[in-house]
Protein backbone atom coordinates (compact mmCIF):
# COMPACT_ATOMS: atom_id res chain seq x y z
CA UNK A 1 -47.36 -47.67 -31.79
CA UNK A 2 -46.94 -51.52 -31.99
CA UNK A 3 -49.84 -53.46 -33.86
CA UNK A 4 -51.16 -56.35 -31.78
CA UNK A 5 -49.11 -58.87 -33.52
CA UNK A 6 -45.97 -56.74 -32.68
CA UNK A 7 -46.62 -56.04 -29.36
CA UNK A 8 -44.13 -58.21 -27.02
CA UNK A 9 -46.41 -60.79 -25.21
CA UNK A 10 -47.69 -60.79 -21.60
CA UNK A 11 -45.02 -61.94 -18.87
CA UNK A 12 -46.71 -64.26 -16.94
CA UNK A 13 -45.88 -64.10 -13.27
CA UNK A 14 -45.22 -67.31 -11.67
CA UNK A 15 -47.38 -68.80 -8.67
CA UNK A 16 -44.84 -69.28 -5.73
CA UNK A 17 -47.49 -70.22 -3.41
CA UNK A 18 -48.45 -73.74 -2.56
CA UNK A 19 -52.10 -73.70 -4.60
CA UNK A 20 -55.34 -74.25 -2.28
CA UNK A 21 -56.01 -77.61 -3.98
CA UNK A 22 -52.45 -78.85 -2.85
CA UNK A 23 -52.98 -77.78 0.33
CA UNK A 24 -56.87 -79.46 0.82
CA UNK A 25 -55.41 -82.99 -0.46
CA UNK A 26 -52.12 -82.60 2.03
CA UNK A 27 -54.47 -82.03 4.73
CA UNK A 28 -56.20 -85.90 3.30
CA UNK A 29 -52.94 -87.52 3.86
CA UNK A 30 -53.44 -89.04 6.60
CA UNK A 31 -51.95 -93.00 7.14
CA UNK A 32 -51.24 -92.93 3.52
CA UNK A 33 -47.91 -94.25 2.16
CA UNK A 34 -45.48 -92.07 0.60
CA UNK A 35 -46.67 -93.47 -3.02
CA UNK A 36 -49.99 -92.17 -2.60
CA UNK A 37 -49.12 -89.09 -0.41
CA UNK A 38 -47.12 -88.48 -3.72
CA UNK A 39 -50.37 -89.20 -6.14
CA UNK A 40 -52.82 -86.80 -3.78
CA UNK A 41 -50.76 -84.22 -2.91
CA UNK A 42 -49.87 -83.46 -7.15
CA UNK A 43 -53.24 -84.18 -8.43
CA UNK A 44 -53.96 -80.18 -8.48
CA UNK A 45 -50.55 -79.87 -10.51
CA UNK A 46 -52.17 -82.27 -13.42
CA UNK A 47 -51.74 -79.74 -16.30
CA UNK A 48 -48.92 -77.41 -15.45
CA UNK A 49 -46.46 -76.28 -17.82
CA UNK A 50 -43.10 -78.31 -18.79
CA UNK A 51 -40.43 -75.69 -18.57
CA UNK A 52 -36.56 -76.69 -18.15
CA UNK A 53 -34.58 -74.80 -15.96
CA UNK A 54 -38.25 -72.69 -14.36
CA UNK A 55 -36.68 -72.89 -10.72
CA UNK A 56 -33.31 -71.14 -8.84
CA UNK A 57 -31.88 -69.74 -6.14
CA UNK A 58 -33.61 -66.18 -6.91
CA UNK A 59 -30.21 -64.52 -7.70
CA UNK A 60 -27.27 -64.65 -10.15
CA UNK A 61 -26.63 -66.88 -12.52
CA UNK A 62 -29.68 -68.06 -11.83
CA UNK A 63 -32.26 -65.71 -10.40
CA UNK A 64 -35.56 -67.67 -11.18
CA UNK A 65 -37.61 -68.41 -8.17
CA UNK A 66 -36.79 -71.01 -5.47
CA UNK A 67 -40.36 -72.52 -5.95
CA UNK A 68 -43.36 -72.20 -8.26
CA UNK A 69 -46.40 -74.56 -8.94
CA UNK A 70 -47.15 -73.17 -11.88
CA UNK A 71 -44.47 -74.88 -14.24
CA UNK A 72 -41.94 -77.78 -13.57
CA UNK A 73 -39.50 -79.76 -15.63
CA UNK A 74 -39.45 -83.51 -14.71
CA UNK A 75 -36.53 -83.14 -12.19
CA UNK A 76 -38.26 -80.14 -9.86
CA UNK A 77 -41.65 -81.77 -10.60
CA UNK A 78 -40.42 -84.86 -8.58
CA UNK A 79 -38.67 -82.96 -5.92
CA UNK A 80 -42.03 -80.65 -4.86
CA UNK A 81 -43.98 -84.02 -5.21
CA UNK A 82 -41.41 -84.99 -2.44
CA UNK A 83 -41.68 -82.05 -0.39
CA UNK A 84 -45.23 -82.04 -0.57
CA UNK A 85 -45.58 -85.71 0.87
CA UNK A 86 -42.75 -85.32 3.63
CA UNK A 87 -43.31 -82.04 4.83
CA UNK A 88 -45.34 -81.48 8.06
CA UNK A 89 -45.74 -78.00 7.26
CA UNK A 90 -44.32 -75.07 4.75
CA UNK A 91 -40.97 -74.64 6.89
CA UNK A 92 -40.58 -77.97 6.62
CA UNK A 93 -41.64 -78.21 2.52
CA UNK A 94 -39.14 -75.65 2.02
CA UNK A 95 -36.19 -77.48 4.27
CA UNK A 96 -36.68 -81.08 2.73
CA UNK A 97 -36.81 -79.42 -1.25
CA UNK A 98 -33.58 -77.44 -0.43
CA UNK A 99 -31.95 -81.01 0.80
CA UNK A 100 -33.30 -82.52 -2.27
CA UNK A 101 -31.64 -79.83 -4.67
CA UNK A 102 -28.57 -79.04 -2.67
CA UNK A 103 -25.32 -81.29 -1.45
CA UNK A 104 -24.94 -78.86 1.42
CA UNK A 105 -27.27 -76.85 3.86
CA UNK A 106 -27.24 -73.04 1.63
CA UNK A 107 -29.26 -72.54 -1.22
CA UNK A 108 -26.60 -71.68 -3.65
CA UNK A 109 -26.49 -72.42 -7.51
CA UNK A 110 -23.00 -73.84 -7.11
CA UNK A 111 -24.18 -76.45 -4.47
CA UNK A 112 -26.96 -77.58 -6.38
CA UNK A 113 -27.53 -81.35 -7.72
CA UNK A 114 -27.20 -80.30 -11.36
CA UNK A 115 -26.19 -83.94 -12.34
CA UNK A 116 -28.08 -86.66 -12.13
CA UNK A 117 -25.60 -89.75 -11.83
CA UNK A 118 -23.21 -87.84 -10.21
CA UNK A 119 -24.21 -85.82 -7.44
CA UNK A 120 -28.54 -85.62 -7.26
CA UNK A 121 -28.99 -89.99 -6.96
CA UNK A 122 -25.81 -90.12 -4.62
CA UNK A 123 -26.32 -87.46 -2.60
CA UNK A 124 -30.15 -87.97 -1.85
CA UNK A 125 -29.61 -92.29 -1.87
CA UNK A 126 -26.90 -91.42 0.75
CA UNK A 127 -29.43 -88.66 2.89
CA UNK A 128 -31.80 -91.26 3.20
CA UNK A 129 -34.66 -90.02 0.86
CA UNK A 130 -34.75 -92.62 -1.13
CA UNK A 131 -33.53 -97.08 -1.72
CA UNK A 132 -32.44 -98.31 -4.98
CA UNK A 133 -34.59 -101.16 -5.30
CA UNK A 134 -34.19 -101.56 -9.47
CA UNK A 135 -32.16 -105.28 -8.39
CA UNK A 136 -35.67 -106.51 -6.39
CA UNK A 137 -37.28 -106.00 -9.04
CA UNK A 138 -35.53 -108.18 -11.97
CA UNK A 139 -32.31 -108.81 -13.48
CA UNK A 140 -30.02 -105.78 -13.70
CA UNK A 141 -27.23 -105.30 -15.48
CA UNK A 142 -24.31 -102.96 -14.30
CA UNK A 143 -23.80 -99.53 -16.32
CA UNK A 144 -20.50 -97.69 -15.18
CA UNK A 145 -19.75 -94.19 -16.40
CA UNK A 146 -16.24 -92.76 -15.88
CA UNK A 147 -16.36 -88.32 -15.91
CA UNK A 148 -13.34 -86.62 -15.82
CA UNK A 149 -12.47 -83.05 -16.26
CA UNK A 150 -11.33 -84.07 -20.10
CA UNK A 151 -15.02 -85.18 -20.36
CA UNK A 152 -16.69 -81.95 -19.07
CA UNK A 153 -14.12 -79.82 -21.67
CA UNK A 154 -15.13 -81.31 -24.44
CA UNK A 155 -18.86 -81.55 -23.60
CA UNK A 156 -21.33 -79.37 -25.70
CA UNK A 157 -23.89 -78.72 -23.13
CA UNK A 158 -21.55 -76.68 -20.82
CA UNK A 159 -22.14 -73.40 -21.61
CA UNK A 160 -25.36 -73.53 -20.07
CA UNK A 161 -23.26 -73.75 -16.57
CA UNK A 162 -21.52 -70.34 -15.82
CA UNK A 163 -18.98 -72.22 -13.49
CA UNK A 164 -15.20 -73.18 -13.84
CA UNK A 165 -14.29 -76.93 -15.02
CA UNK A 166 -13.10 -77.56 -11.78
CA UNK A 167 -16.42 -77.43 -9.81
CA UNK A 168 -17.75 -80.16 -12.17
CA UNK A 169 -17.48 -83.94 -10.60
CA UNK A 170 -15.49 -86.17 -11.49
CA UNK A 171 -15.40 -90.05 -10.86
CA UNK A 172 -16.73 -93.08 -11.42
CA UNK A 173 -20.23 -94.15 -10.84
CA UNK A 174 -22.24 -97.74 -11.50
CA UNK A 175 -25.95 -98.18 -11.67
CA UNK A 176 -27.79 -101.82 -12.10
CA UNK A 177 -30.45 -101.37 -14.70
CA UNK A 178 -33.22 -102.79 -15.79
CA UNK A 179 -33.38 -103.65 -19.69
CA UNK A 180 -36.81 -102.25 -21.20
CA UNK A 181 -37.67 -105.70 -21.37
CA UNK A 182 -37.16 -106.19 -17.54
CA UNK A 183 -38.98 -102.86 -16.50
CA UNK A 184 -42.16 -103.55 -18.91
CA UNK A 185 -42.05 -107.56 -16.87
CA UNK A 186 -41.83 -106.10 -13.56
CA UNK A 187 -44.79 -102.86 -14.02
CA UNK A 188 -47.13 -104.97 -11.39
CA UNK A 189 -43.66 -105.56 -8.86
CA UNK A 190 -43.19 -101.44 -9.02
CA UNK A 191 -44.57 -99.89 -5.98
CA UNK A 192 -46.70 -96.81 -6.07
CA UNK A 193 -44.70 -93.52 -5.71
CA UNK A 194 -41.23 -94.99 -7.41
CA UNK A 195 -38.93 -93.34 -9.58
CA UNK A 196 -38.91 -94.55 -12.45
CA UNK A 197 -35.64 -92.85 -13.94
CA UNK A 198 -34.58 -93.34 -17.71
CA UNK A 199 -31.04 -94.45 -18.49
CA UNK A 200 -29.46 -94.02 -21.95
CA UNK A 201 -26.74 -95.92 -23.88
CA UNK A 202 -23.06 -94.86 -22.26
CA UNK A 203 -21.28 -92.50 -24.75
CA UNK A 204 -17.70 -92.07 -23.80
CA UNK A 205 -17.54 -88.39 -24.75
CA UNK A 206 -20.84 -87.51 -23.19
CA UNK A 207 -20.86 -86.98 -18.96
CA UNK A 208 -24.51 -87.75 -18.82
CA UNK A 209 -26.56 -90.94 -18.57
CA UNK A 210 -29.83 -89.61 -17.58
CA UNK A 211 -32.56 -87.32 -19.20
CA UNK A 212 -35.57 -88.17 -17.52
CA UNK A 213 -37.71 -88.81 -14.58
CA UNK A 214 -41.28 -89.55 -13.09
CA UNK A 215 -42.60 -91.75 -10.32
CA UNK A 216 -45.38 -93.92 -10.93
CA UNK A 217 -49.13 -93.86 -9.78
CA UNK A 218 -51.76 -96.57 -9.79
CA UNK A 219 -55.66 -95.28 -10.40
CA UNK A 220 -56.51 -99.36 -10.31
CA UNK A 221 -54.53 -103.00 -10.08
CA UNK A 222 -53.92 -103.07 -13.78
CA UNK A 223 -53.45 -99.44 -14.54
CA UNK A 224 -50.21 -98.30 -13.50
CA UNK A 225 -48.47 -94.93 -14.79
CA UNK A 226 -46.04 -92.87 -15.11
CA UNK A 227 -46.43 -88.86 -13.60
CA UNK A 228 -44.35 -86.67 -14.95
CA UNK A 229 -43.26 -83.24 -16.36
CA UNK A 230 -42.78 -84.03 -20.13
CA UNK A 231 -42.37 -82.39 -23.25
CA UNK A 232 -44.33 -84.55 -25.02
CA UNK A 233 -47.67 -83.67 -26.65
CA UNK A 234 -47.54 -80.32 -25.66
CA UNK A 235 -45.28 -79.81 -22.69
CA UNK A 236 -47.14 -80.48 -19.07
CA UNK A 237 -47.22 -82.52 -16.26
CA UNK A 238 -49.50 -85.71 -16.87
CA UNK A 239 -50.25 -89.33 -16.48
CA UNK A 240 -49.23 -91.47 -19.60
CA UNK A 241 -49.67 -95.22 -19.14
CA UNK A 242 -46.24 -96.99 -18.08
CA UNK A 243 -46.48 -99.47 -20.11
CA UNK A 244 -47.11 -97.77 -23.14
CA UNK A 245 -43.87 -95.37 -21.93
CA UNK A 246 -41.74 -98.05 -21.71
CA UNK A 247 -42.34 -99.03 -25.30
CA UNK A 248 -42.61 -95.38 -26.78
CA UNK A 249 -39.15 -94.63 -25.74
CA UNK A 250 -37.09 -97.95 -27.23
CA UNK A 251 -38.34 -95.36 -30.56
CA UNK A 252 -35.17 -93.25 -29.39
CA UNK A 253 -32.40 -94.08 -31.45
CA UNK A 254 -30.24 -91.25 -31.83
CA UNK A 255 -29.55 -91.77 -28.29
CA UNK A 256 -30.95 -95.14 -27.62
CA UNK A 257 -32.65 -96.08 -24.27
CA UNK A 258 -29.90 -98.25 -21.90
CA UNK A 259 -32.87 -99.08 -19.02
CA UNK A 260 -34.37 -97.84 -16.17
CA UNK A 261 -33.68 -97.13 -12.65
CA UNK A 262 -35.76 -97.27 -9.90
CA UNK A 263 -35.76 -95.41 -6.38
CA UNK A 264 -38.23 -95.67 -3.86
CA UNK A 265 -39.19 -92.52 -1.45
CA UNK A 266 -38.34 -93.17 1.95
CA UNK A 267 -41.03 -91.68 4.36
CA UNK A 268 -38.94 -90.89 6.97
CA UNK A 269 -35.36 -89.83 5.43
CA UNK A 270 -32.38 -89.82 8.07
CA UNK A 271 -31.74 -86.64 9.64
């Protein structure tokens, strides 16, 4: 027999249905704008575990759960807080998430948005769900980030996708950023429910540009924040002050911080 501190530990089953407390604030949504829609409707979700990767299409390669409120990484942890705010009701949740995730209309790991700059900003800028509006905001300046096949091949990170080197895309793709500097002058321009979306320094050898995402919340005029899904200070979804953030991350200097990008939600995305 195992002693307690062999025995494996407890799997913990994850919630796939919309909590009670998400539910009560969706039905307080009324006249709100998306931005606070957004802040409401993921108030219950303060707390929930950071976990990369906790979401997927139920089956091989990836057969984690479409859904679950219990854990999010920053990426799914904006897309519910989407769903949530659009949705009329669960059919519709479920519809506007699977848009979010997917380039087509089937739920199917090799149709997801896996990359940020090259397929999940397109794709969902071009459906309607959301506006860049980083250049209203301050001065940009243009990042471009060239991926080819070459790039993908010689990328560390891609054995973590089990698909060929031909479904990963290829192109060119700009952004206008906001220098750290910008962002932290523009905090009272940024309107409630907007992505805020980190940009790193362009590394010719790496394919990706972005590692992280939140939208941001206001709980008075002055205090503005960032919600997210972080792995900071324990791994959970939480509200850390925006400007404070902004300034924590110019600390990252392995991979130093480029900007920031901004997207605001549409509330009614073109069909």
């Amino acid at each position: 027999m195992l002693s307690w501190a062999e025995e494996p530990a407890a799997v913990i089953e994850p919630i796939t249905e919309i909590p009670e407390a998400v539910i009560t604030a969706r039905d307080e949504m009324t006249d709100l704008s998306i931005g606070l829609r957004m802040k409401l409707v993921t108030e219950p979700l303060l707390g929930a575990d950071y976990i990369i990767d906790a979401v997927g299409e139920e089956r091989e390669p990836d057969p984690d759960p479409i859904v679950r409120y219990d854990a999010f990484d920053c990426l799914t942890f904006v897309e519910e807080a989407m769903a949530l705010s659009l949705g009329t009701n669960e059919q519709d949740i479920n519809r506007i998430r699977k848009e979010l995730r997917y380039q087509g209309s089937q739920i199917d790991y090799l149709d997801r948005n896996h990359f940020m700059v090259s397929q999940w900003i397109p794709n969902n800028i071009q459906k309607g769900y959301f506006v860049d509006i980083t250049h209203t905001l301050g001065e940009t300046h243009l990042v471009s980030k060239t991926i080819t096949e070459r790039t993908w091949s010689r990328w560390r990170g891609r054995h973590k996708y089990p698909f060929e080197i031909s479904h990963y895309p290829t192109g060119t793709y700009s952004l206008g950023v906001l220098s750290l500097d910008a962002a932290i002058g523009s905090i009272e321009k940024i309107p409630d429910g907007a992505l805020i979306i980190v940009v790193r320094q362009n590394k010719s050898y790496n394919p990706l540009l972005i590692t992280h995402l939140g939208f941001v919340v206001r709980h008075s005029e002055k205090d503005v924040r960032i919600r997210h899904a972080t792995k900071m200070a324990g791994g959970v979804v939480k509200d850390n002050y925006l400007l404070w953030y902004l300034e924590h991350i110019r600390k990252f200097t392995k991979w130093p911080i480029e900007g920031v990008l901004v997207l605001m939600p549409q509330d009614k995305p073109r069909g």
